[in-house]
N, C-alpha and C. Protein backbone atom coordinates (compact mmCIF):
# COMPACT_ATOMS: atom_id res chain seq x y z
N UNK A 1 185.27 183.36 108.21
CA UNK A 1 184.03 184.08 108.07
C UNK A 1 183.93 185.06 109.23
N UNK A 2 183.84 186.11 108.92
CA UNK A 2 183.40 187.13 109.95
C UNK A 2 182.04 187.31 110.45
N UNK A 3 181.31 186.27 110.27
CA UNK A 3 180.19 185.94 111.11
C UNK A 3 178.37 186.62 110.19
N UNK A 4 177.78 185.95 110.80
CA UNK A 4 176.59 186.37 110.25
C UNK A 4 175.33 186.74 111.13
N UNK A 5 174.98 187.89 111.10
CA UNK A 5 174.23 188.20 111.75
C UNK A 5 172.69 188.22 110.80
N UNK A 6 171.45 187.23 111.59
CA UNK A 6 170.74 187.03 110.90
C UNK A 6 169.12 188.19 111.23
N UNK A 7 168.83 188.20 109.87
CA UNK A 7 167.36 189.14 110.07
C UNK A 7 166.25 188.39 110.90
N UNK A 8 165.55 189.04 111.53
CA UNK A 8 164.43 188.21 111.50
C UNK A 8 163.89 187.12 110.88
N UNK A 9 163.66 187.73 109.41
CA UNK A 9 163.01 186.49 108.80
C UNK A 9 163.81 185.66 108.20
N UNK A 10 165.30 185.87 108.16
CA UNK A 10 166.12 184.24 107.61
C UNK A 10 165.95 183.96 109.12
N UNK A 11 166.13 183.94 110.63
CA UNK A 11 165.83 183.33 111.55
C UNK A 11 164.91 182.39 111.30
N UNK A 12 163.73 183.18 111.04
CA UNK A 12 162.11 182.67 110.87
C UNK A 12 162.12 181.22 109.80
N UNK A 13 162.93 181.39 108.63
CA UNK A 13 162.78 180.62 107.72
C UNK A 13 164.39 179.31 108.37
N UNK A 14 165.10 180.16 109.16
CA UNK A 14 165.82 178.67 110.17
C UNK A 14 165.21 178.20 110.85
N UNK A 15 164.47 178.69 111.37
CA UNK A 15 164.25 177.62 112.38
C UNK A 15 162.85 176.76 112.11
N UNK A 16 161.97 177.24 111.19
CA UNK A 16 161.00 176.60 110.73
C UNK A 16 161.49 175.62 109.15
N UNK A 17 162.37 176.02 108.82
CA UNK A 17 162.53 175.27 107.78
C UNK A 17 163.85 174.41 107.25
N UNK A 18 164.52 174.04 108.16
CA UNK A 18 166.41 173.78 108.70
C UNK A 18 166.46 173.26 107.58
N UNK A 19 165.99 172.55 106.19
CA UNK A 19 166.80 171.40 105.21
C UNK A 19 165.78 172.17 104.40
N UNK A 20 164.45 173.03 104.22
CA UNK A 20 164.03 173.01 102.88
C UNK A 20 164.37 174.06 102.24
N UNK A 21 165.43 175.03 102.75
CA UNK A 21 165.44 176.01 102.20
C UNK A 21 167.48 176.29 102.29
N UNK A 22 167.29 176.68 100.98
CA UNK A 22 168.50 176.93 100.70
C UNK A 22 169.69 177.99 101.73
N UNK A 23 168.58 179.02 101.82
CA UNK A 23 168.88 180.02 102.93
C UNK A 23 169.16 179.72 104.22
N UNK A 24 168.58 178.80 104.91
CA UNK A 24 168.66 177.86 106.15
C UNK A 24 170.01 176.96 105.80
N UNK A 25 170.18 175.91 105.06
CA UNK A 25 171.14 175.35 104.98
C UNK A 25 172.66 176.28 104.62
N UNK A 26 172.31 177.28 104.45
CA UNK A 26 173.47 178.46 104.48
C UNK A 26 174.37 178.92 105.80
N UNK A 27 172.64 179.33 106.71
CA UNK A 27 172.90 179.85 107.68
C UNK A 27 173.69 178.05 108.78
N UNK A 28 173.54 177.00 108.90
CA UNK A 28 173.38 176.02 109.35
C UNK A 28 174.87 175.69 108.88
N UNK A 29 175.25 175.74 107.41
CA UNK A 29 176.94 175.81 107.32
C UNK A 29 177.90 176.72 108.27
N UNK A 30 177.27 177.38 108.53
CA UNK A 30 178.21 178.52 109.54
C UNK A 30 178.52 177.80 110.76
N UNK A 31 179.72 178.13 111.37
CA UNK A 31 179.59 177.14 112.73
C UNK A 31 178.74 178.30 113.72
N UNK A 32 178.22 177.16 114.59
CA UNK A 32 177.26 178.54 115.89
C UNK A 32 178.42 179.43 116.23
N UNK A 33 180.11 179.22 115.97
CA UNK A 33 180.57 180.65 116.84
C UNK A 33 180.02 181.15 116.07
N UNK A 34 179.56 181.29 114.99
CA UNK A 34 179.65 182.64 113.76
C UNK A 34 178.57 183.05 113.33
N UNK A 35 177.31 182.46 114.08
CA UNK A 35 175.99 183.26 113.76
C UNK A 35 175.23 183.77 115.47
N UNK A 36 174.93 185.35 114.60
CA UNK A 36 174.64 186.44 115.66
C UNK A 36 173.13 186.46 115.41
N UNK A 37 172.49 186.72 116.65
CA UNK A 37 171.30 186.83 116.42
C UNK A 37 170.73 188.14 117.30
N UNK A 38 169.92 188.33 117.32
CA UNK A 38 169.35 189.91 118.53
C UNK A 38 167.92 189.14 118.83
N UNK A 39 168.22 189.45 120.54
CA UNK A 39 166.83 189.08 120.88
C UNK A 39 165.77 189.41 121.09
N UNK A 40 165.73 190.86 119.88
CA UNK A 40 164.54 191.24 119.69
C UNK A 40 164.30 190.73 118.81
N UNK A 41 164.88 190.01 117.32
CA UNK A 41 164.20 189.01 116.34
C UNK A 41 163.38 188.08 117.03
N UNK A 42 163.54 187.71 118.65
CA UNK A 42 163.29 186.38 119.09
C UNK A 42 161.66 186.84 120.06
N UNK A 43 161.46 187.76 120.12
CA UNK A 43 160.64 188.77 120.51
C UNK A 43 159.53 188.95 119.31
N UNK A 44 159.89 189.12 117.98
CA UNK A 44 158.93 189.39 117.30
C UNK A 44 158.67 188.10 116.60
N UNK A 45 159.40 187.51 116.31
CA UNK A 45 158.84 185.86 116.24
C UNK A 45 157.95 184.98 117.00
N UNK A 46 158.08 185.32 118.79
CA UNK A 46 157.60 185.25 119.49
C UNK A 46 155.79 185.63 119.10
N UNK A 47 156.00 187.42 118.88
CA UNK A 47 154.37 187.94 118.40
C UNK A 47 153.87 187.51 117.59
N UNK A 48 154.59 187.15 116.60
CA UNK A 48 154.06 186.73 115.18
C UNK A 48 152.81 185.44 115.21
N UNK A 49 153.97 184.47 116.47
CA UNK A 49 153.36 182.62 116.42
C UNK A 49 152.31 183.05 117.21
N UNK A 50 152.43 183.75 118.00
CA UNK A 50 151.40 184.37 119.39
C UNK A 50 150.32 184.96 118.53
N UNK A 51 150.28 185.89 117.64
CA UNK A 51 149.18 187.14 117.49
C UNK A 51 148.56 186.81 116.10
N UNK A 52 149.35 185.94 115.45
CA UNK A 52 148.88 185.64 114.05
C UNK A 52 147.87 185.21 113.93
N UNK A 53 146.81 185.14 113.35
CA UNK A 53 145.53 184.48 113.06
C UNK A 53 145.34 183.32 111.99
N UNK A 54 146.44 183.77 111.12
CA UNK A 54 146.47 182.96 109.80
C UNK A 54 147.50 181.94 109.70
N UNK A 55 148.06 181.85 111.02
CA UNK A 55 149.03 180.62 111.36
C UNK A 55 148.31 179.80 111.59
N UNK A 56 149.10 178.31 111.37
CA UNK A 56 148.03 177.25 111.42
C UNK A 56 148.52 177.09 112.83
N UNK A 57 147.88 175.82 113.57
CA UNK A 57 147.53 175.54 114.99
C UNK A 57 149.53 174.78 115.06
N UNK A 58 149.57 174.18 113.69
CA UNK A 58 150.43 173.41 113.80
C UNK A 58 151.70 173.96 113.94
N UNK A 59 151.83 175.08 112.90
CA UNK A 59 152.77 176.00 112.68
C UNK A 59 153.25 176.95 113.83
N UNK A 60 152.34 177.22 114.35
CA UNK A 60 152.23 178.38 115.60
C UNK A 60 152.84 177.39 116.83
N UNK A 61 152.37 176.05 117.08
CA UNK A 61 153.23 175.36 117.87
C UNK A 61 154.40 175.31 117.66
N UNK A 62 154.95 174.82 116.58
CA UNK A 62 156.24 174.43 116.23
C UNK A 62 157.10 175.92 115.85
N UNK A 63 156.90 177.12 115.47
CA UNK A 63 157.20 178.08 115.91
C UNK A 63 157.72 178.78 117.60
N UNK A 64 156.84 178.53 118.46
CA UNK A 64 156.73 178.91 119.10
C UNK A 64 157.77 177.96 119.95
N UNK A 65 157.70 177.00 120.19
CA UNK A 65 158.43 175.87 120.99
C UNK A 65 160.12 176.01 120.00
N UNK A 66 160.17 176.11 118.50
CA UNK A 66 161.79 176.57 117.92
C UNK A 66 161.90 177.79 118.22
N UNK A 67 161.26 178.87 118.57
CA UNK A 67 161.82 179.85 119.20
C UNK A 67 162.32 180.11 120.73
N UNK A 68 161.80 179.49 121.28
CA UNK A 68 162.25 179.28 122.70
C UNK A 68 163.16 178.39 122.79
N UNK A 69 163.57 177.48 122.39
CA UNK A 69 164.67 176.86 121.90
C UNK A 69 165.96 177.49 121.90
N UNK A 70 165.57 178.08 120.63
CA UNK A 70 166.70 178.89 120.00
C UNK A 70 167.34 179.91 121.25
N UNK A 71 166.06 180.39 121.76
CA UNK A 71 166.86 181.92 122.46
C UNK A 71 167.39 181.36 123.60
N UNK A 72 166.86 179.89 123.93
CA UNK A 72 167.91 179.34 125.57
C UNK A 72 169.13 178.83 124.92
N UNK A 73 169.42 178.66 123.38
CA UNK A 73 170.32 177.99 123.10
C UNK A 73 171.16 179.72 123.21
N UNK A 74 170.97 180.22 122.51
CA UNK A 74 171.77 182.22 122.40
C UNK A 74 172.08 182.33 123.68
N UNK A 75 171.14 182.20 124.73
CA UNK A 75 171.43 183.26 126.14
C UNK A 75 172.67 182.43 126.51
N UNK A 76 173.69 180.96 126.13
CA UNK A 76 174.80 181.00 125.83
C UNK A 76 176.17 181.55 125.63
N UNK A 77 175.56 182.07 124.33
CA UNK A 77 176.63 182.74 123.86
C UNK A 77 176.13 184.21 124.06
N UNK A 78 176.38 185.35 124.84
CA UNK A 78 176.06 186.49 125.39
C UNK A 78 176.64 187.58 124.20
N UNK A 79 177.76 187.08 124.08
CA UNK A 79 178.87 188.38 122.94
C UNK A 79 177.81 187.86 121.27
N UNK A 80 176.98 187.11 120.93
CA UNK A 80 176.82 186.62 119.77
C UNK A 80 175.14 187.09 119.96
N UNK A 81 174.64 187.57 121.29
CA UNK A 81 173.23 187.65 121.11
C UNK A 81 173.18 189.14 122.13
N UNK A 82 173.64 189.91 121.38
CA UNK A 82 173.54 191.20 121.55
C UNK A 82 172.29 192.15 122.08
N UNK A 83 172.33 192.78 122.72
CA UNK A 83 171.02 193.86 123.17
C UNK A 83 171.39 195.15 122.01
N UNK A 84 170.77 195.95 121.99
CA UNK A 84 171.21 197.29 121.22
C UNK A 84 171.64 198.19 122.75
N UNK A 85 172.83 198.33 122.34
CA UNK A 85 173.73 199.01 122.56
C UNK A 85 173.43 200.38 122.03
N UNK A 86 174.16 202.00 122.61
CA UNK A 86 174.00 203.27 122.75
C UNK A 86 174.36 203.35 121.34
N UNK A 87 175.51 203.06 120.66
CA UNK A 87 175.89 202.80 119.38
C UNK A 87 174.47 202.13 118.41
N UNK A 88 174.00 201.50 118.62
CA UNK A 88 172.53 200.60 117.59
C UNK A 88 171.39 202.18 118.01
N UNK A 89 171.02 202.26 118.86
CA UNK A 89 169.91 203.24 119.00
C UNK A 89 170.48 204.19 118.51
N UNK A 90 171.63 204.82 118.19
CA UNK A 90 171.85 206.56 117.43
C UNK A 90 171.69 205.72 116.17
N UNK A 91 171.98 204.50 115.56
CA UNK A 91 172.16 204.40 113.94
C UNK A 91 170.25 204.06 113.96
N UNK A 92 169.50 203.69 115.25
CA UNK A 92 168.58 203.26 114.64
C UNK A 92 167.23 204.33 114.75
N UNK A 93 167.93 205.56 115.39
CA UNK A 93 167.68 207.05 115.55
C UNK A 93 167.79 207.60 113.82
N UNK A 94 169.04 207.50 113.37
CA UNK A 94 168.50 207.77 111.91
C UNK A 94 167.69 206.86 111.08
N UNK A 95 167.07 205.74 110.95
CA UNK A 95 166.97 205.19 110.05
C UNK A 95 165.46 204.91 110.28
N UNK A 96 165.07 204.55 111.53
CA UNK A 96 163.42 204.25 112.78
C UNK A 96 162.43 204.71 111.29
N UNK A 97 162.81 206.04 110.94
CA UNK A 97 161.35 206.58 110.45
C UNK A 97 161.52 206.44 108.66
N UNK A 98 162.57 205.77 108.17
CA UNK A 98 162.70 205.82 106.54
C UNK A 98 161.65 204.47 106.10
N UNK A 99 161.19 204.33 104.96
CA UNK A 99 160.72 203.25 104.49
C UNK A 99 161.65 202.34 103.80
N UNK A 100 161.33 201.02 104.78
CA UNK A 100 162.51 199.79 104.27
C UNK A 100 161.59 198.72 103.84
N UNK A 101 161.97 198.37 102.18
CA UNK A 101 161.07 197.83 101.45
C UNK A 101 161.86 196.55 101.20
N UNK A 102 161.73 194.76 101.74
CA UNK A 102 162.41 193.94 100.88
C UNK A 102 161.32 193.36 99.97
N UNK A 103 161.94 192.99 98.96
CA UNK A 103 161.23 192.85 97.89
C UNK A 103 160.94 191.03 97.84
N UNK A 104 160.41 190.92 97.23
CA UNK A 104 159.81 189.06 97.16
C UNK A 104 161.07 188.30 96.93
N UNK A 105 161.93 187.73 97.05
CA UNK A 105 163.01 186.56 96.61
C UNK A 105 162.86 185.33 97.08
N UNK A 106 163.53 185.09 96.35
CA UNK A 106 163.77 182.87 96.40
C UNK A 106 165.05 182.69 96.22
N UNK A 107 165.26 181.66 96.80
CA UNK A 107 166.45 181.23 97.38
C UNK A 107 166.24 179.58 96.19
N UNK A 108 167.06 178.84 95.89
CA UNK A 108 166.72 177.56 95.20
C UNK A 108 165.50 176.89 95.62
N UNK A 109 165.30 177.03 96.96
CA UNK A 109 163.95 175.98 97.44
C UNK A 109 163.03 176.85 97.58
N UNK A 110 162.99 177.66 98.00
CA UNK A 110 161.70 178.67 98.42
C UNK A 110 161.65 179.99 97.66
N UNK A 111 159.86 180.28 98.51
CA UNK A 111 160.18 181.79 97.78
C UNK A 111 159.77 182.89 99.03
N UNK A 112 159.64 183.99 98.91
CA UNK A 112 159.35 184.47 100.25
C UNK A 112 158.98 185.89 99.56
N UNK A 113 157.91 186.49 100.65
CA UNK A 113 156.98 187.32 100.20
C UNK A 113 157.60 188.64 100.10
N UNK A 114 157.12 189.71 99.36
CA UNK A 114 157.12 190.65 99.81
C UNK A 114 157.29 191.07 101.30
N UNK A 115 157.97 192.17 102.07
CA UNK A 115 157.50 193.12 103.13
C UNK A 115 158.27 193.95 103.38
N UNK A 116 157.48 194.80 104.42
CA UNK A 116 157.92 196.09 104.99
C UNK A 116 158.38 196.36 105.92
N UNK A 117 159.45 196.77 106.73
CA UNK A 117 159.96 196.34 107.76
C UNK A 117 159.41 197.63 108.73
N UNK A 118 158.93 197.27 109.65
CA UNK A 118 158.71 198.40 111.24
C UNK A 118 160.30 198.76 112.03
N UNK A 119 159.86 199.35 112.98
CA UNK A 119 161.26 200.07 113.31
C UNK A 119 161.79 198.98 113.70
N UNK A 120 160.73 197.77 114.60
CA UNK A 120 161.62 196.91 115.30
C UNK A 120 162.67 196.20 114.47
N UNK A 121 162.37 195.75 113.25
CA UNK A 121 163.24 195.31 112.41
C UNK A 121 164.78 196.04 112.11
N UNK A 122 164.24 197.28 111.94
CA UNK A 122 165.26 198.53 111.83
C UNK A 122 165.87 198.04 113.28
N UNK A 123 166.03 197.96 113.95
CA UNK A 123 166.87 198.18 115.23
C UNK A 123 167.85 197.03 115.44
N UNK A 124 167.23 195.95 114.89
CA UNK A 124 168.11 194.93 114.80
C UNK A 124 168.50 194.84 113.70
N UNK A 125 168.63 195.53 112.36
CA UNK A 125 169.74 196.11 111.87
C UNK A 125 170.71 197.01 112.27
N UNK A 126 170.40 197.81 113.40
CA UNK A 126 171.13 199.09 113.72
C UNK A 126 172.14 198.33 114.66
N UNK A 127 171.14 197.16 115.72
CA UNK A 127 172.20 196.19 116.30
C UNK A 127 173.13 195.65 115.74
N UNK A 128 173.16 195.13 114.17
CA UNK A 128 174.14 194.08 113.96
C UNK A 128 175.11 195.12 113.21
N UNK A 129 174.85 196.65 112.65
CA UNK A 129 175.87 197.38 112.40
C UNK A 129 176.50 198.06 113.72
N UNK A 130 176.15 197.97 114.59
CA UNK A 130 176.87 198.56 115.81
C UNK A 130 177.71 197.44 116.30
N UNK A 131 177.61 196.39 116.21
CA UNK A 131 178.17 195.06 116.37
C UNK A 131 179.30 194.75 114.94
N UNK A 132 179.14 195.45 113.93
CA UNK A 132 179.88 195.27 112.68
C UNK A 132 179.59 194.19 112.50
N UNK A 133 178.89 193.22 112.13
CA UNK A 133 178.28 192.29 111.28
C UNK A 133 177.32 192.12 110.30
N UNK A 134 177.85 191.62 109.28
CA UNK A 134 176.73 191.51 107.87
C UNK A 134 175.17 191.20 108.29
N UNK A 135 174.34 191.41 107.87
CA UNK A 135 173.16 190.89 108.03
C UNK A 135 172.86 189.89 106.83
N UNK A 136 172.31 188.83 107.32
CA UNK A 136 172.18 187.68 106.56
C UNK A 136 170.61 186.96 106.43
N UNK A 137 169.70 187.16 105.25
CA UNK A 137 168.82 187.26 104.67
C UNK A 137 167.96 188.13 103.90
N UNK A 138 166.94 188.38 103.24
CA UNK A 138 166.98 189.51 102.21
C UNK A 138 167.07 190.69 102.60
N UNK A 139 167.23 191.84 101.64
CA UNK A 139 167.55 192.76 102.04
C UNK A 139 166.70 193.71 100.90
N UNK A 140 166.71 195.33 101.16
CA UNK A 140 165.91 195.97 100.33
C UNK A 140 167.15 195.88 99.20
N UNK A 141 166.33 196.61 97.34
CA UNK A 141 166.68 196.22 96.39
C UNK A 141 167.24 197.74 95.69
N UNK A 142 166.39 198.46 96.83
CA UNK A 142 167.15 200.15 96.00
C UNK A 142 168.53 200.78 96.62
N UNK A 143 169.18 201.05 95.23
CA UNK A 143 170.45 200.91 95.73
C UNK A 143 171.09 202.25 95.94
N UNK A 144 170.09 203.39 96.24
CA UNK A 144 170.05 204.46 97.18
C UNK A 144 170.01 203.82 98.36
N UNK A 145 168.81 203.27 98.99
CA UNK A 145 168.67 203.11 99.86
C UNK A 145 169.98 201.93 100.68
N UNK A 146 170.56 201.21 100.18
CA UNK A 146 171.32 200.06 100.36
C UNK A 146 172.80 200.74 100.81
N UNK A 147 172.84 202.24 99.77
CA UNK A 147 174.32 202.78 99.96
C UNK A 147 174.08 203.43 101.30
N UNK A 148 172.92 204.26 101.32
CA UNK A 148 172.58 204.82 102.96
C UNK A 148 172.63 203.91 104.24
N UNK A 149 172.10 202.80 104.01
CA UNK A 149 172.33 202.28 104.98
C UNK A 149 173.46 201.87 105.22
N UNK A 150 174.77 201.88 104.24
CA UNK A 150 175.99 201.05 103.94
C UNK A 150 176.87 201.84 104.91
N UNK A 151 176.26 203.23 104.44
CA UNK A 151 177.31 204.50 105.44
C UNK A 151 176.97 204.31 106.82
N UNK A 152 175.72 204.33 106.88
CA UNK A 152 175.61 203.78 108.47
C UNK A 152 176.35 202.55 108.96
N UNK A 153 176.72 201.75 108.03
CA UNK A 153 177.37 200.56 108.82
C UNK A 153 176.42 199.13 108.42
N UNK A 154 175.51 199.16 108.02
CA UNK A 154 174.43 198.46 107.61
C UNK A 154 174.80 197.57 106.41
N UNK A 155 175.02 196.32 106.35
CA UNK A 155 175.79 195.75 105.18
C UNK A 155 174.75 194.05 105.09
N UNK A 156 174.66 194.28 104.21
CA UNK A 156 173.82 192.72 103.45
C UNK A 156 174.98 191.75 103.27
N UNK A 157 174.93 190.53 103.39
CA UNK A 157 175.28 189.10 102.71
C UNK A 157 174.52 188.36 102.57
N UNK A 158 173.82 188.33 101.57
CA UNK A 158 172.71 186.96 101.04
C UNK A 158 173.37 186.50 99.49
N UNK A 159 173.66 185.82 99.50
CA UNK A 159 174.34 184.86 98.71
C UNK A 159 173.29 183.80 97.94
N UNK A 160 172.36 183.15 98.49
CA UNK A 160 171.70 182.47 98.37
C UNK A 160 170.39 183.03 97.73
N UNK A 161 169.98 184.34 97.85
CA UNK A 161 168.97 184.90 97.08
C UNK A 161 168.95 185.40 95.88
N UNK A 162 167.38 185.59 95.39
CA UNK A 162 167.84 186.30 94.37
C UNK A 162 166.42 186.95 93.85
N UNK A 163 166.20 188.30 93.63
CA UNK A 163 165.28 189.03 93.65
C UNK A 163 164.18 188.49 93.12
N UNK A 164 163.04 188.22 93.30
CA UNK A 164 161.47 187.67 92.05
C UNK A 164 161.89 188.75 91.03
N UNK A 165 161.45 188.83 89.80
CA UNK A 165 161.30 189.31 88.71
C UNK A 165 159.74 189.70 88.83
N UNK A 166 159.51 191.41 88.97
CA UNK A 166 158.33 191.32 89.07
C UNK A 166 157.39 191.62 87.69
């Protein structure tokens, strides 16, 4: 396996959900050499458990305590938990201002919402194509948009998903 570099929100749905979700037990088959993470996913996960209102008391703990976790377990492995590099900011120089839409999917156990991704998201895509690694959890569904990002270097592996039918 040439490794998997994960989005934000398959992070989000590892580390909050390690056995109920199909997507998690995906990422969890991989051995740790082979999953990449950016620690700006670990940053906005961070805001999310922090700034959310509609997190429960319980959730926002246990968020917050698996994310800090996680990123002392990464600061480890240094080559696998990447900064953006001069290479990630020119790919994330083109892409910062396009609209990146993933669409609702489910995986066998779960389902997961609609959203829209902000630049920060964009950048840790631009990281894991400057790094040449797949990104691993959903991805947008238009396949203009999928080939553009492809030329940039920007490449999906989700295996485990599969679009809602809207």
């Amino acid at each position: 396996m040439a490794g998997l570099f994960l989005t934000t929100a398959a992070l989000r749905v590892h580390l909050l959900w390690r056995n109920a979700s199909s997507l998690s037990q995906h990422i969890a088959a991989a051995p740790v050499s082979e999953r990449w993470v950016s620690p700006l996913s670990h940053a906005i996960l961070l805001d999310t458990f922090i700034s959310n209102t509609s997190i429960s008391p319980i959730t926002r703990r246990a968020g917050i305590k698996a994310v800090e976790a996680h990123r002392a377990e990464m600061t480890h492995f240094r080559a696998q938990y990447p900064y953006p590099d001069s290479t990630a900011v020119k790919i994330w120089a083109e892409i910062r201002g396009i609209e990146v839409k993933i669409p609702a999917y489910e995986d066998a156990k779960m389902k997961y919402a609609e959203q829209l991704l902000g630049p920060d998201e964009l950048l840790v895509f631009a990281t894991a194509a400057a790094v040449q690694k797949p990104l691993v959890g959903p991805s947008p569904s238009d396949p203009e948009l999928l080939a553009y990002l492809e030329g940039l270097g920007i490449r999906f592996t989700s295996p485990v998903l599969v679009p809602i039918a809207s």
